[in-house]
C-alpha atoms as a PDB file:
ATOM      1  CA  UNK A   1      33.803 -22.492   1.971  1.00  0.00           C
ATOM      2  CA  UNK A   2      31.677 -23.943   4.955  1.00  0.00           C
ATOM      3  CA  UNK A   3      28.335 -24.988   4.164  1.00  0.00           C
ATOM      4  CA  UNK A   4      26.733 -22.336   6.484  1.00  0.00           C
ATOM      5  CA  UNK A   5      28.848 -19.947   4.385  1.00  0.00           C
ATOM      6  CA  UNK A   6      27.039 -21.502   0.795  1.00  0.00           C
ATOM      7  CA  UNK A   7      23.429 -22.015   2.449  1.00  0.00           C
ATOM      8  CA  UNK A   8      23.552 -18.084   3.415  1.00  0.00           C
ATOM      9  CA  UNK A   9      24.889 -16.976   0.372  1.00  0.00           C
ATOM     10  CA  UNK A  10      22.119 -19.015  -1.622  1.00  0.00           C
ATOM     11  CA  UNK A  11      19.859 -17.642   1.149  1.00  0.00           C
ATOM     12  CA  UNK A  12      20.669 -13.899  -0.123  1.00  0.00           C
ATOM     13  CA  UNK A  13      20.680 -14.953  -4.073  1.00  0.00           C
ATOM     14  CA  UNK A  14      17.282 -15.450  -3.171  1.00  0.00           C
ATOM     15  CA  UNK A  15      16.283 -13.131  -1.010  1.00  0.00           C
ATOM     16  CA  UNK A  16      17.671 -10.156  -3.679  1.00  0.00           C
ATOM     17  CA  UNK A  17      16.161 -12.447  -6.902  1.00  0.00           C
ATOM     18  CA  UNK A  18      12.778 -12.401  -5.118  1.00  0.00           C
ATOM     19  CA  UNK A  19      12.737  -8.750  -4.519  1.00  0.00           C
ATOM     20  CA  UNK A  20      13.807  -7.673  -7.902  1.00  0.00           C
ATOM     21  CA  UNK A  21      11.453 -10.295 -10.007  1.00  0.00           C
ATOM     22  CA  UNK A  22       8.704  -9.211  -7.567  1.00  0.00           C
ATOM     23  CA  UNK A  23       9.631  -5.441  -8.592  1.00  0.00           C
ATOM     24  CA  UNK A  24       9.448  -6.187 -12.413  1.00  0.00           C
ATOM     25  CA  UNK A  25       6.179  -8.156 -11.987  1.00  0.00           C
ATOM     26  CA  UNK A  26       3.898  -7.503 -14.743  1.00  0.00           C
ATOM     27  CA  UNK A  27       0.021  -7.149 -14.458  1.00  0.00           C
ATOM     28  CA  UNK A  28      -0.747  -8.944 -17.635  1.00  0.00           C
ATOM     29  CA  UNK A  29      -1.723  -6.506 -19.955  1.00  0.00           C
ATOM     30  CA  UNK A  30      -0.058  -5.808 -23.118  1.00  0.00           C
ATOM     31  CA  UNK A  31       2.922  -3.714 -23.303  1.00  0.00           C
ATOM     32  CA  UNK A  32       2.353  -0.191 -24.869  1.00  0.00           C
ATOM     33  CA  UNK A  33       3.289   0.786 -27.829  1.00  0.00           C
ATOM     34  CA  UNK A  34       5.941   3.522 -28.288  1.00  0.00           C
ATOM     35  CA  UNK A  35       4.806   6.302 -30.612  1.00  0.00           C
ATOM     36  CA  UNK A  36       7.027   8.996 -32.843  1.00  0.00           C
ATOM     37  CA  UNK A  37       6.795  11.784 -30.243  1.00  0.00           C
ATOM     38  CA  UNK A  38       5.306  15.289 -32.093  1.00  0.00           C
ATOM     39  CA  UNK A  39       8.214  17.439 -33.922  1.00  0.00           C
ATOM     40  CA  UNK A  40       9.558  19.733 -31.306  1.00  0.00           C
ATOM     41  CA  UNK A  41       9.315  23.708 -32.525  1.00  0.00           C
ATOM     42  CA  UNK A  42      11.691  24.645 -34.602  1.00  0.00           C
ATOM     43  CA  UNK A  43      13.317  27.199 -31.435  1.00  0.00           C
ATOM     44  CA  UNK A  44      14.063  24.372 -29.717  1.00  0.00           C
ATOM     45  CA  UNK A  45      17.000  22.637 -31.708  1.00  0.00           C
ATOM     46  CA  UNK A  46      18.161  20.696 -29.103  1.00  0.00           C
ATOM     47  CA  UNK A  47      14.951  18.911 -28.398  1.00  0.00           C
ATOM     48  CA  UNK A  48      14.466  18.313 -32.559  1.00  0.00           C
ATOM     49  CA  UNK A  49      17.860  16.366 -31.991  1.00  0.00           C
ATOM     50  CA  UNK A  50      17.508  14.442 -28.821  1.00  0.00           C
ATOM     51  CA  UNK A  51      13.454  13.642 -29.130  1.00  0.00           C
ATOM     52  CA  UNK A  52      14.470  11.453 -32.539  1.00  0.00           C
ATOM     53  CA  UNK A  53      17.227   9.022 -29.744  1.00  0.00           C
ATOM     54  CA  UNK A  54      14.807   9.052 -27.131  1.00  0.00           C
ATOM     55  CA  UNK A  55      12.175   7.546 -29.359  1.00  0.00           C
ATOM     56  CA  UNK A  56      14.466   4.750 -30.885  1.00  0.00           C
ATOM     57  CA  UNK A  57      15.449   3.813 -27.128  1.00  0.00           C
ATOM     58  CA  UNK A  58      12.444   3.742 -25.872  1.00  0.00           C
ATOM     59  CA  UNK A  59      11.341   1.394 -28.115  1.00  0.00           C
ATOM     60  CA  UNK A  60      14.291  -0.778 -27.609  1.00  0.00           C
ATOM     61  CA  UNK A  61      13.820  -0.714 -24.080  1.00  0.00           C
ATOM     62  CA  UNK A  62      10.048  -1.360 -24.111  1.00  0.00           C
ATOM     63  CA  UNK A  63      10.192  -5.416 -24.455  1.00  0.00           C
ATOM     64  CA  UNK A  64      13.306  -6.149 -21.721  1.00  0.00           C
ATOM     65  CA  UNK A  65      10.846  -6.002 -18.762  1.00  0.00           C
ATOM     66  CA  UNK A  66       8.347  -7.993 -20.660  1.00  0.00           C
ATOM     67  CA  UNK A  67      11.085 -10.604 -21.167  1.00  0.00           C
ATOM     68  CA  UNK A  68      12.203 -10.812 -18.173  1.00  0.00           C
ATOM     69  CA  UNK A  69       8.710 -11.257 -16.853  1.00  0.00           C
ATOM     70  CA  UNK A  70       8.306 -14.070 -18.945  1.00  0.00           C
ATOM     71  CA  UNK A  71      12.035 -15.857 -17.719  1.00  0.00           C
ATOM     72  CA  UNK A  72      11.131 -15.618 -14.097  1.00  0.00           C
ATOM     73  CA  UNK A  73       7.596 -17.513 -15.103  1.00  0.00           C
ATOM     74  CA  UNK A  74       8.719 -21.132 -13.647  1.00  0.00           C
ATOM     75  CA  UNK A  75       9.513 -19.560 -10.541  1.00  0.00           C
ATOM     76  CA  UNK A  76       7.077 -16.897 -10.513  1.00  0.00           C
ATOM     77  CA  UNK A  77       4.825 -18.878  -7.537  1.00  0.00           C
ATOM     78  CA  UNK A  78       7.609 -19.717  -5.166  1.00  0.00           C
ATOM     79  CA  UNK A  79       8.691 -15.818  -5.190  1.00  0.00           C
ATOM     80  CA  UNK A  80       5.025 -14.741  -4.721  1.00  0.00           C
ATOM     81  CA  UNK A  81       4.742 -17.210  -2.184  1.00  0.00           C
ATOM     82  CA  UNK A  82       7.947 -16.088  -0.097  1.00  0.00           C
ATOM     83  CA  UNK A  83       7.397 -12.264  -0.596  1.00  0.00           C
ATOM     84  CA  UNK A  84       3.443 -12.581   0.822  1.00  0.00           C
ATOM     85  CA  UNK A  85       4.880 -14.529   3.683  1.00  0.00           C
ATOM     86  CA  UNK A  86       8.161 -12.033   4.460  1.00  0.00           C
ATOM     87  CA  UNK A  87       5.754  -8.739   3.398  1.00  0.00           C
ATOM     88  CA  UNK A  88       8.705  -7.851   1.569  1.00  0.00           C
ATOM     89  CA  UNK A  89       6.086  -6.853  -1.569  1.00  0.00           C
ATOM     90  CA  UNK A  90       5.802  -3.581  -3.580  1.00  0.00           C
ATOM     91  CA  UNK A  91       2.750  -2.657  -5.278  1.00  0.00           C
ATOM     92  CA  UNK A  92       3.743  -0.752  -8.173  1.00  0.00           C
ATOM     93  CA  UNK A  93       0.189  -0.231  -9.523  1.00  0.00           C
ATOM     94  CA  UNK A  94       1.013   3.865  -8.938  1.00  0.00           C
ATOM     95  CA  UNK A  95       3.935   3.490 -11.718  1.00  0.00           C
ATOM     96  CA  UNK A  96       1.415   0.876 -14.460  1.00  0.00           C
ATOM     97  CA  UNK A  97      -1.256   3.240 -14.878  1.00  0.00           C
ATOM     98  CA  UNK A  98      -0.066   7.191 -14.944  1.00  0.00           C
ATOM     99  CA  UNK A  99      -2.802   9.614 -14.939  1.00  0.00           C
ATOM    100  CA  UNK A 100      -4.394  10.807 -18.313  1.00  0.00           C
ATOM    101  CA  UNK A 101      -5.051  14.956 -16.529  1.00  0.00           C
ATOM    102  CA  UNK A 102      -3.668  17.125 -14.520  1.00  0.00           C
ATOM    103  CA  UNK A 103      -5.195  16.471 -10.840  1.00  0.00           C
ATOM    104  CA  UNK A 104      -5.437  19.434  -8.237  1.00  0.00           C
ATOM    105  CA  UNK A 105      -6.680  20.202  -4.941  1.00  0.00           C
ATOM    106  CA  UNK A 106      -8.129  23.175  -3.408  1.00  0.00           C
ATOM    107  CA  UNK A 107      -9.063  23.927   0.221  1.00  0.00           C
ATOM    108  CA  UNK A 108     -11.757  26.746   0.478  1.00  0.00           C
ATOM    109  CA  UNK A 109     -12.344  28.020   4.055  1.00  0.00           C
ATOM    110  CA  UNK A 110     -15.362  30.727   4.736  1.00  0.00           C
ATOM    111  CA  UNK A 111     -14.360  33.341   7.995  1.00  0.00           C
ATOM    112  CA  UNK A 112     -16.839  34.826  10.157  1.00  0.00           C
ATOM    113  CA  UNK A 113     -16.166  36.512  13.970  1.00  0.00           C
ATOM    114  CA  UNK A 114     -15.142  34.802  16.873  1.00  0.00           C
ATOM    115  CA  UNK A 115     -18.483  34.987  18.123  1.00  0.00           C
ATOM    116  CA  UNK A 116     -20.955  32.620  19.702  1.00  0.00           C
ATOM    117  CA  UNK A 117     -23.980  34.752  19.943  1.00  0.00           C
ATOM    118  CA  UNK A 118     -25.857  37.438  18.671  1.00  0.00           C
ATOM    119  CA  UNK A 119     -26.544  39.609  15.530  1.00  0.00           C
ATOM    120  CA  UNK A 120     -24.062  38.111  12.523  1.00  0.00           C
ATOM    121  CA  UNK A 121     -22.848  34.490  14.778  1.00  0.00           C
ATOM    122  CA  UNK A 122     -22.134  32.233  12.177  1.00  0.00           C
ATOM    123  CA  UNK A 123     -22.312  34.168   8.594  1.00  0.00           C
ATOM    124  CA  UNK A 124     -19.756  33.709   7.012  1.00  0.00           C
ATOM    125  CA  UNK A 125     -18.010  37.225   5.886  1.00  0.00           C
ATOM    126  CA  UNK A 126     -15.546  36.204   3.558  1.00  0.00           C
ATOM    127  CA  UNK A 127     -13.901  33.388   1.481  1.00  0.00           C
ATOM    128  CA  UNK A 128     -10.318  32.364   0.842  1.00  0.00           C
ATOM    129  CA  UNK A 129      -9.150  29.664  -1.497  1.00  0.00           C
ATOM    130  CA  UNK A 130      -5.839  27.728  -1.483  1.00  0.00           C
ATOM    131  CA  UNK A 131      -4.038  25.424  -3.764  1.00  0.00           C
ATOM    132  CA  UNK A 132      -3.213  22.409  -1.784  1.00  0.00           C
ATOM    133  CA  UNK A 133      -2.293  20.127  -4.714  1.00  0.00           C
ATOM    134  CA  UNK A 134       0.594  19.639  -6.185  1.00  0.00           C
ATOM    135  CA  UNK A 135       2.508  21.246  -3.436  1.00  0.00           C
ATOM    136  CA  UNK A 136       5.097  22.678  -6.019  1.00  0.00           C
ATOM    137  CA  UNK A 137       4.678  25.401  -8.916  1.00  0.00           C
ATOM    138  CA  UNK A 138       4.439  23.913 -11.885  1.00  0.00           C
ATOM    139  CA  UNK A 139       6.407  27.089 -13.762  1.00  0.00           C
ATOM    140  CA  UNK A 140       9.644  27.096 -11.795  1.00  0.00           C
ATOM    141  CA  UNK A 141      12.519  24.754 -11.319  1.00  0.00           C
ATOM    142  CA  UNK A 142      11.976  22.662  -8.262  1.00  0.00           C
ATOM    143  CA  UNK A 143      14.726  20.955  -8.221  1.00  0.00           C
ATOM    144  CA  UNK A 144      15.700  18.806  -5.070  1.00  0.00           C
ATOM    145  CA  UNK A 145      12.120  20.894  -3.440  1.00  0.00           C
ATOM    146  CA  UNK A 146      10.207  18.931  -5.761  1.00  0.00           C
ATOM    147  CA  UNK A 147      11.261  15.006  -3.591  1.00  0.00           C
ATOM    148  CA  UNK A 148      10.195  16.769  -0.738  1.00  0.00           C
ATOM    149  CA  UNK A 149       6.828  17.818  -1.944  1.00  0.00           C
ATOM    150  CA  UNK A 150       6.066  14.526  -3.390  1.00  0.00           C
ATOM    151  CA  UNK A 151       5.534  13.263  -0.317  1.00  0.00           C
ATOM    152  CA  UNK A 152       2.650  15.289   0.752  1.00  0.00           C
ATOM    153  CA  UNK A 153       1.084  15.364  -3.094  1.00  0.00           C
ATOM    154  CA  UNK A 154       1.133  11.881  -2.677  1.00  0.00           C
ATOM    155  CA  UNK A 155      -0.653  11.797   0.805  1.00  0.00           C
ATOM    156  CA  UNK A 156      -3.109  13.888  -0.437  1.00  0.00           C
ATOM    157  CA  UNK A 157      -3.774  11.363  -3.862  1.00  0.00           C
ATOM    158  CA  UNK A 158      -4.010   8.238  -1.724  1.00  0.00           C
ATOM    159  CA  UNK A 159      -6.675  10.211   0.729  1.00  0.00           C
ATOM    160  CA  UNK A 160      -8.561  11.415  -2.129  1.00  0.00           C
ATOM    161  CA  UNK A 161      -8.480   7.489  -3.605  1.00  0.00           C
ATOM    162  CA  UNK A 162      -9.276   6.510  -0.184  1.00  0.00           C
ATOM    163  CA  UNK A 163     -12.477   8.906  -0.045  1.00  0.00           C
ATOM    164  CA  UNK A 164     -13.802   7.932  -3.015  1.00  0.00           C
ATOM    165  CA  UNK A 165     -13.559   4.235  -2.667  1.00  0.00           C
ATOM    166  CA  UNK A 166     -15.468   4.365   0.449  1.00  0.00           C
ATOM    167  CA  UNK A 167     -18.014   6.976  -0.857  1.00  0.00           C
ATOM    168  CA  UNK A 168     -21.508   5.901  -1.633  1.00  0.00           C
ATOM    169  CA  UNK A 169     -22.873   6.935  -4.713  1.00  0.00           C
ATOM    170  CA  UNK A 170     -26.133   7.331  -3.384  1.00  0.00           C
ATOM    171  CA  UNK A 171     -24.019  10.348  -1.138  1.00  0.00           C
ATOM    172  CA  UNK A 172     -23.514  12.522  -4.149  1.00  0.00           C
ATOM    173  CA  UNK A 173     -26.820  14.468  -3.946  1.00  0.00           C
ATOM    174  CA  UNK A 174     -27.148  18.454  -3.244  1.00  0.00           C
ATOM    175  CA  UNK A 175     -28.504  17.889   0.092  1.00  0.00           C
ATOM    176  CA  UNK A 176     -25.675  15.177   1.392  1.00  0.00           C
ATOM    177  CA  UNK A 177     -24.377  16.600   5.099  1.00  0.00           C
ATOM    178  CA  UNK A 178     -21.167  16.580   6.587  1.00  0.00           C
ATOM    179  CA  UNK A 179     -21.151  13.851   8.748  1.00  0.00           C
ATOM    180  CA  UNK A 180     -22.598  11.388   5.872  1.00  0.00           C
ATOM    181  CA  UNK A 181     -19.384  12.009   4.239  1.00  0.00           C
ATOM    182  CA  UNK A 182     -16.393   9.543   4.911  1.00  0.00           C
ATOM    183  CA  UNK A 183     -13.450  10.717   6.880  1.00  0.00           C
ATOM    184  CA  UNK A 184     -10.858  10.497   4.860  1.00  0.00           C
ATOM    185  CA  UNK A 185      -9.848  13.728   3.634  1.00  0.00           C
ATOM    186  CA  UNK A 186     -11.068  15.355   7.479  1.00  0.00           C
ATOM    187  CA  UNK A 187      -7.528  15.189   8.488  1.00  0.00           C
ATOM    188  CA  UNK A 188      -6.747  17.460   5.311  1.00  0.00           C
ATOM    189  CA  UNK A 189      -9.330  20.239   5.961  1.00  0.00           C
ATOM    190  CA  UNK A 190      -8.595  20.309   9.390  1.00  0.00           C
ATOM    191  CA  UNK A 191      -4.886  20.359   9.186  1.00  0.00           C
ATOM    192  CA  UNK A 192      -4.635  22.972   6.362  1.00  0.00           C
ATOM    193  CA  UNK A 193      -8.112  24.801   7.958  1.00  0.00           C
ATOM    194  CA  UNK A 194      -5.736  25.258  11.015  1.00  0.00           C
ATOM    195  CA  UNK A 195      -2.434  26.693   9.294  1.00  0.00           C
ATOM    196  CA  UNK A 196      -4.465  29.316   7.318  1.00  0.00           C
ATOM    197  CA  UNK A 197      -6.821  30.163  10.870  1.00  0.00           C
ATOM    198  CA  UNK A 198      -3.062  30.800  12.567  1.00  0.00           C
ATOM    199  CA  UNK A 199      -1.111  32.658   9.775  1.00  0.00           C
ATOM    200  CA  UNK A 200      -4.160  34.748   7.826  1.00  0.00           C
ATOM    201  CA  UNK A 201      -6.757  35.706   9.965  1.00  0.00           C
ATOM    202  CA  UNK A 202      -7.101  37.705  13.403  1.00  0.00           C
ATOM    203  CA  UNK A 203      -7.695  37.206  17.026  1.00  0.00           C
ATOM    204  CA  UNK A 204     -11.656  37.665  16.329  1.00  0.00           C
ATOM    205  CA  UNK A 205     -12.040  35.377  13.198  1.00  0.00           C
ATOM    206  CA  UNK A 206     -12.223  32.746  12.857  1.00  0.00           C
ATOM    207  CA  UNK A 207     -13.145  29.696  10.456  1.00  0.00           C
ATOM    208  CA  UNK A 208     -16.482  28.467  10.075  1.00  0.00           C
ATOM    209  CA  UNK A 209     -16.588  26.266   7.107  1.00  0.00           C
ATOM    210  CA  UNK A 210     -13.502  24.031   5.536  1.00  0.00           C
ATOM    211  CA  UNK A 211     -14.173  22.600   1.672  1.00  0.00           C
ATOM    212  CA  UNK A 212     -12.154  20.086  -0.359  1.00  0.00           C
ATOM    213  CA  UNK A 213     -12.423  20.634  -4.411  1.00  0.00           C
ATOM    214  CA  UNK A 214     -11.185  18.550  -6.296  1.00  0.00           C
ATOM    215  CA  UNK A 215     -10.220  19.474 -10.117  1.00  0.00           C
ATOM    216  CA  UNK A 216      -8.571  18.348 -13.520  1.00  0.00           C
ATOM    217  CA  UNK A 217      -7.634  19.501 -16.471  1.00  0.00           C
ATOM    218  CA  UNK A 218      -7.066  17.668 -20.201  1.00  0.00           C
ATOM    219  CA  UNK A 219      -3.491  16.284 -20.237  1.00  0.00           C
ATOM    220  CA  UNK A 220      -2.465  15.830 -24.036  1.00  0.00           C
ATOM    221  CA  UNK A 221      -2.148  12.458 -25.018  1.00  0.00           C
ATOM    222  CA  UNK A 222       2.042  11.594 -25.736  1.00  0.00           C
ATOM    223  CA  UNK A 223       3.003  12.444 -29.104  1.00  0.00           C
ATOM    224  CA  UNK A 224       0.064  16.011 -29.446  1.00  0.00           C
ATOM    225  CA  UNK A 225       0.784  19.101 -29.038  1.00  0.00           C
ATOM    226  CA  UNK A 226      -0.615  21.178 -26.000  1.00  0.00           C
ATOM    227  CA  UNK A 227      -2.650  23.772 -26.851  1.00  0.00           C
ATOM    228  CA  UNK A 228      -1.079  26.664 -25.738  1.00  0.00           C
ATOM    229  CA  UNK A 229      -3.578  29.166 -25.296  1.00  0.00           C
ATOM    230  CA  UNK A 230      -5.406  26.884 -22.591  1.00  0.00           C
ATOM    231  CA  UNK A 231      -2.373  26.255 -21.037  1.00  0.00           C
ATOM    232  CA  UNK A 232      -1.194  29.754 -20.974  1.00  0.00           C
ATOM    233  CA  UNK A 233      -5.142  30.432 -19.435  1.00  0.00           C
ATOM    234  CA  UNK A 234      -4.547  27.646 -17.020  1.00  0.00           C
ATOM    235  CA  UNK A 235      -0.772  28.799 -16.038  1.00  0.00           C
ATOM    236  CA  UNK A 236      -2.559  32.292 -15.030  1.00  0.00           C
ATOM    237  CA  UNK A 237      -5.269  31.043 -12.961  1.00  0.00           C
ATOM    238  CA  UNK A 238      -2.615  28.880 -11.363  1.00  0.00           C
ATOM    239  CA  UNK A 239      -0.448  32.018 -10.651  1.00  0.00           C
ATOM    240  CA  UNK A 240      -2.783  33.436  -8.427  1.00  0.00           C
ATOM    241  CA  UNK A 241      -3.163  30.544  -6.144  1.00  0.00           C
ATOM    242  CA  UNK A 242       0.673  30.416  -5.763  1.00  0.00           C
ATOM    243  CA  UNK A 243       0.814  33.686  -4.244  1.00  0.00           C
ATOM    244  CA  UNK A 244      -1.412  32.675  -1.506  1.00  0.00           C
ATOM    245  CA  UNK A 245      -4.557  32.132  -0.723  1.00  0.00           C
ATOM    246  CA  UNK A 246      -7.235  33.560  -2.806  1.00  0.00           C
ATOM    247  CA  UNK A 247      -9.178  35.784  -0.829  1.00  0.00           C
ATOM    248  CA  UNK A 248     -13.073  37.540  -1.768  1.00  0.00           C
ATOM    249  CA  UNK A 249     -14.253  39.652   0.279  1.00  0.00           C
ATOM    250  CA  UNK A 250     -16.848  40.859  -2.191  1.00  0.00           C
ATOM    251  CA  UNK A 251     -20.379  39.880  -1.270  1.00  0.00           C
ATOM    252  CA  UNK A 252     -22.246  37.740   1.855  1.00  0.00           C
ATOM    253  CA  UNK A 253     -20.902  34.472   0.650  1.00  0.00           C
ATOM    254  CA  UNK A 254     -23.272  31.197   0.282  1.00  0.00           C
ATOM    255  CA  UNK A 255     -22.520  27.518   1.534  1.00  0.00           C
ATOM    256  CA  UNK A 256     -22.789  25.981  -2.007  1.00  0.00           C
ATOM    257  CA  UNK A 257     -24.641  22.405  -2.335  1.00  0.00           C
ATOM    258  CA  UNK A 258     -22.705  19.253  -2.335  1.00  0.00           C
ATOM    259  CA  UNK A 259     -20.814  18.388  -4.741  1.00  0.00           C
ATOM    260  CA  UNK A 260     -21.252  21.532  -7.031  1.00  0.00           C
ATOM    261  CA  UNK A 261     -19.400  21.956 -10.321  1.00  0.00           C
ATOM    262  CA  UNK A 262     -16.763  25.218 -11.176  1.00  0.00           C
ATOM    263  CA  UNK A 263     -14.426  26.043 -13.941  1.00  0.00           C
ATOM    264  CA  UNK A 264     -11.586  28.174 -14.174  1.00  0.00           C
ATOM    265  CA  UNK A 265      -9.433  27.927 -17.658  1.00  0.00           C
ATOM    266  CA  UNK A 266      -9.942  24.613 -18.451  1.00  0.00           C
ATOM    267  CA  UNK A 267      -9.672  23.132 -14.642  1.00  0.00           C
ATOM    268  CA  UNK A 268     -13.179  21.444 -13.499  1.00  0.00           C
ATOM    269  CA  UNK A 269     -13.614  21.727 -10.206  1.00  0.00           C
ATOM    270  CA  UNK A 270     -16.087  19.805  -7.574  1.00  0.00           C
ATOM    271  CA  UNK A 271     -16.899  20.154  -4.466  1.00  0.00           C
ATOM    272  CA  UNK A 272     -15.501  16.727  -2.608  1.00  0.00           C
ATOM    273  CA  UNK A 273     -15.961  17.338   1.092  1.00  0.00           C
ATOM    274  CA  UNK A 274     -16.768  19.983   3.637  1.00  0.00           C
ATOM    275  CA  UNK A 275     -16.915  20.740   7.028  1.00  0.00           C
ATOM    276  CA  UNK A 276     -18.758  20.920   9.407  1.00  0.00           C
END
């Protein structure tokens, strides 16, 4: 073979080495341990057999990326080095550290007239609330639905990160405005402010006010077992936002102060971001 032929082929060793090693690079912590996973109920028989496998391979499986890790060391610089220059890197920081709750969104839009002037411009005269994270229902099969979705849950989680990295903490006060807020989550209000204002409402409403909550709920840590009465409270709550938007039309309603607190089941909510 030429040696063009055996300088591109070593060329492409390299280039597919350095992208896998760079894949399975470790961020120095110690490896987790695998714990027994809680007996399944005894109605689910197929679980009580398969749980028992999944446990001994897991902990087989644990060490290989550790070792591997540590094989690559000698030439862990050089592919650094070549995948900074090439920005052929993947952070896989999203995959190292799972979240310990369940994370939601909510968008919460208060409609008045269409009005500029006179007697009632500006009140709000009622609410809706809608569930804009995770885009699926978490008590159906999803299926293939569920790769599409991720994309947008995972827009909205790097805006929300985004927000609250360049958020003050001397902004979380009851009296913060609007425009002391940062931007990032604007183009989330506005877009899904928008979509409800041109499906839900009619030619003389319109939307005055656009609010981001943000809320979590407990997540069991691996090897417990859920409590199923809060997750049975939580699952109903939940129901109602996937039917649509939540809508009160009970009441004048009242521009609540920044960052207020609200609980339903065992989801926390807070206020995030509003506008304007």
């Amino acid at each position: 073979m030429p040696a063009k032929h055996w300088a591109l082929s070593a060329f492409f060793v390299w280039h597919i080495a350095s992208i896998a090693l760079g894949a399975l690079s470790s961020s120095g912590a110690a490896p987790p341990v695998v714990a027994a996973s809680a007996r399944p109920p005894d109605n689910r028989p197929l679980a009580a057999i398969l749980t028992p496998v999944f446990d001994r391979l897991a902990a087989v499986a644990l060490p290989i990326p550790a070792a591997l890790d540590r094989a690559a060391g000698p030439m862990r610089r050089a592919f650094d080095t070549y995948l900074a220059l090439t920005g052929l890197g993947q952070n896989w920081k999203m995959f190292s550290s799972p979240s310990s709750d369940h994370r939601y969104l909510r968008a919460r839009y208060y409609v008045g007239l269409r009005v500029e002037s006179g007697a009632g411009a500006g009140d709000p005269l009622w609410t809706a609330t809608e569930l804009i994270l995770p885009a699926h229902r978490e008590d159906q099969l999803r299926f293939l639905q569920s790769y599409r979705d991720s994309f947008r849950d995972k827009a909205l989680a790097v805006a929300l990160e985004r927000f609250y990295t360049a958020r003050d903490v001397s902004l979380v006060r009851r009296d913060t405005k609007s425009e002391e807020l940062p931007d990032d989550l604007a183009p989330i209000a506005r877009y899904f402010a928008r979509r409800f204002e041109g499906v839900m409402l009619r030619s003389d409403e319109r939307v005055l006010r656009t609010e981001i909550w943000s809320g979590t709920a407990p997540m069991p840590p691996p090897g417990s077992t859920p409590n199923q009465t809060l997750t049975e409270a939580r699952l109903a709550v939940l129901r109602k936002y996937y039917e649509g938007p939540v809508q009160n039309h009970f009441g004048r309603p009242v521009y609540p102060v920044y960052h207020r607190a609200e609980r339903e089941a065992d989801i926390s909510w807070t206020l995030e971001y509003f506008e304007p």
